[in-house]
Protein backbone atom coordinates (compact mmCIF):
# COMPACT_ATOMS: atom_id res chain seq x y z
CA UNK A 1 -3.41 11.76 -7.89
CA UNK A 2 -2.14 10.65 -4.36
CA UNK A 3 0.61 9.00 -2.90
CA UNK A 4 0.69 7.17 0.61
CA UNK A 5 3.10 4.91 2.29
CA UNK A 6 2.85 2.16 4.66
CA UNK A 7 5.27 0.33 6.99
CA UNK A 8 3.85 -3.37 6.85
CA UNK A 9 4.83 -6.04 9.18
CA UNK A 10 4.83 -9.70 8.34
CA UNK A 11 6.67 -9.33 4.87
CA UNK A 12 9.18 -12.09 4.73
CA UNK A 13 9.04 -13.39 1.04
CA UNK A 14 8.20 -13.25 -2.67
CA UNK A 15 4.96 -15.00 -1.96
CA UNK A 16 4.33 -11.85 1.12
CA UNK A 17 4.93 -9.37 -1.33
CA UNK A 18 2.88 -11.04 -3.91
CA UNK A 19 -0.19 -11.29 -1.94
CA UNK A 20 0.02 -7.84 -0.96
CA UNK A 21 0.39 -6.05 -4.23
CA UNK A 22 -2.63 -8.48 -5.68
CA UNK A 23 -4.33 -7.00 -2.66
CA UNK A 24 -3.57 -3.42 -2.66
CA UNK A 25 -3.98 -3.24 -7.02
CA UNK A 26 -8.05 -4.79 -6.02
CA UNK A 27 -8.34 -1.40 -4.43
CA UNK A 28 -10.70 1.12 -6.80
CA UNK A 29 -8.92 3.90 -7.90
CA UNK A 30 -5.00 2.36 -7.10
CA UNK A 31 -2.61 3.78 -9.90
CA UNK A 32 0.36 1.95 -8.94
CA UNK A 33 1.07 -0.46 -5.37
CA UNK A 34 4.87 -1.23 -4.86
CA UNK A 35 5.70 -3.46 -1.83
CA UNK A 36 9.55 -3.34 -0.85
CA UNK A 37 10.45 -6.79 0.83
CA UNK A 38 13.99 -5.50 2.81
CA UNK A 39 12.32 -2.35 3.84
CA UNK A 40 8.66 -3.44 4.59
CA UNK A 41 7.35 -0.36 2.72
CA UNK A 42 4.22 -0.37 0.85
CA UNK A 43 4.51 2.64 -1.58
CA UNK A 44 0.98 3.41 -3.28
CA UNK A 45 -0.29 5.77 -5.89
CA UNK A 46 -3.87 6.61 -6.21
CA UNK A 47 -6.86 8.95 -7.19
CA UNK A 48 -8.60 10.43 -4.36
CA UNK A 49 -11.25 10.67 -5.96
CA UNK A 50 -12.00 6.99 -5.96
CA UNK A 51 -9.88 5.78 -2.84
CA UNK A 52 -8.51 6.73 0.63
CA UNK A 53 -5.48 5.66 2.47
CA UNK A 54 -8.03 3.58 4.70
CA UNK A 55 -9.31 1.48 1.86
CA UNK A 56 -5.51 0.19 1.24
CA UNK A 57 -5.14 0.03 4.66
CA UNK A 58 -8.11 -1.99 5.07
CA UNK A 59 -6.68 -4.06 2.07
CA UNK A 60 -3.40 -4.66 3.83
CA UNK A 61 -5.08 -5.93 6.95
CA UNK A 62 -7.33 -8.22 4.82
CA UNK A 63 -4.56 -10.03 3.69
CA UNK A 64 -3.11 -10.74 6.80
CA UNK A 65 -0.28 -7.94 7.63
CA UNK A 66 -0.38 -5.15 9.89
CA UNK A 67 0.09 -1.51 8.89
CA UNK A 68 0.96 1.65 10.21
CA UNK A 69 1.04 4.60 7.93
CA UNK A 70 4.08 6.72 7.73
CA UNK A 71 3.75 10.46 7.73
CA UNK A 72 4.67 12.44 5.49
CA UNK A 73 4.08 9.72 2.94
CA UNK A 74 0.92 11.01 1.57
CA UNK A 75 1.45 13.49 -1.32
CA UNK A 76 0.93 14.67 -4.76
CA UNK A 77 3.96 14.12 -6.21
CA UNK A 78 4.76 10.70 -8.45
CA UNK A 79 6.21 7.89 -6.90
């Protein structure tokens, strides 16, 4: 099991962060997608095995946000 994080841009309601967690849970191999509205992070849990942090990146830009990922995000440890 992974973790990553993203810093999206474009988040500005309920509705934003609905979208995006429908998006980033369509992912194979997502564990657990948690969008934070005040800080724009995207917090996700996943098996490698399945995913990579470009597929939920890819996600994120498919529904319409931009994303950088934020180093240092990406580890084994639980969310």
């Amino acid at each position: 099991m992974k973790n990553g994080v993203f810093q999206v841009q474009g988040i500005n309601s309920s509705d934003d962060i609905d979208k995006l967690q429908e998006a980033l849970h369509h992912v194979w191999g997502v564990r657990r997608a948690e969008v934070n509205q005040t800080t724009g992070y995207a917090r996700i849990s996943y098996d490698e095995n399945a995913a990579s942090l470009q597929d939920f990146k890819q996600a994120i830009m498919e529904a319409g946000y931009a994303a950088e990922r934020v180093q240092g995000g990406d580890s084994s440890e639980g969310l």
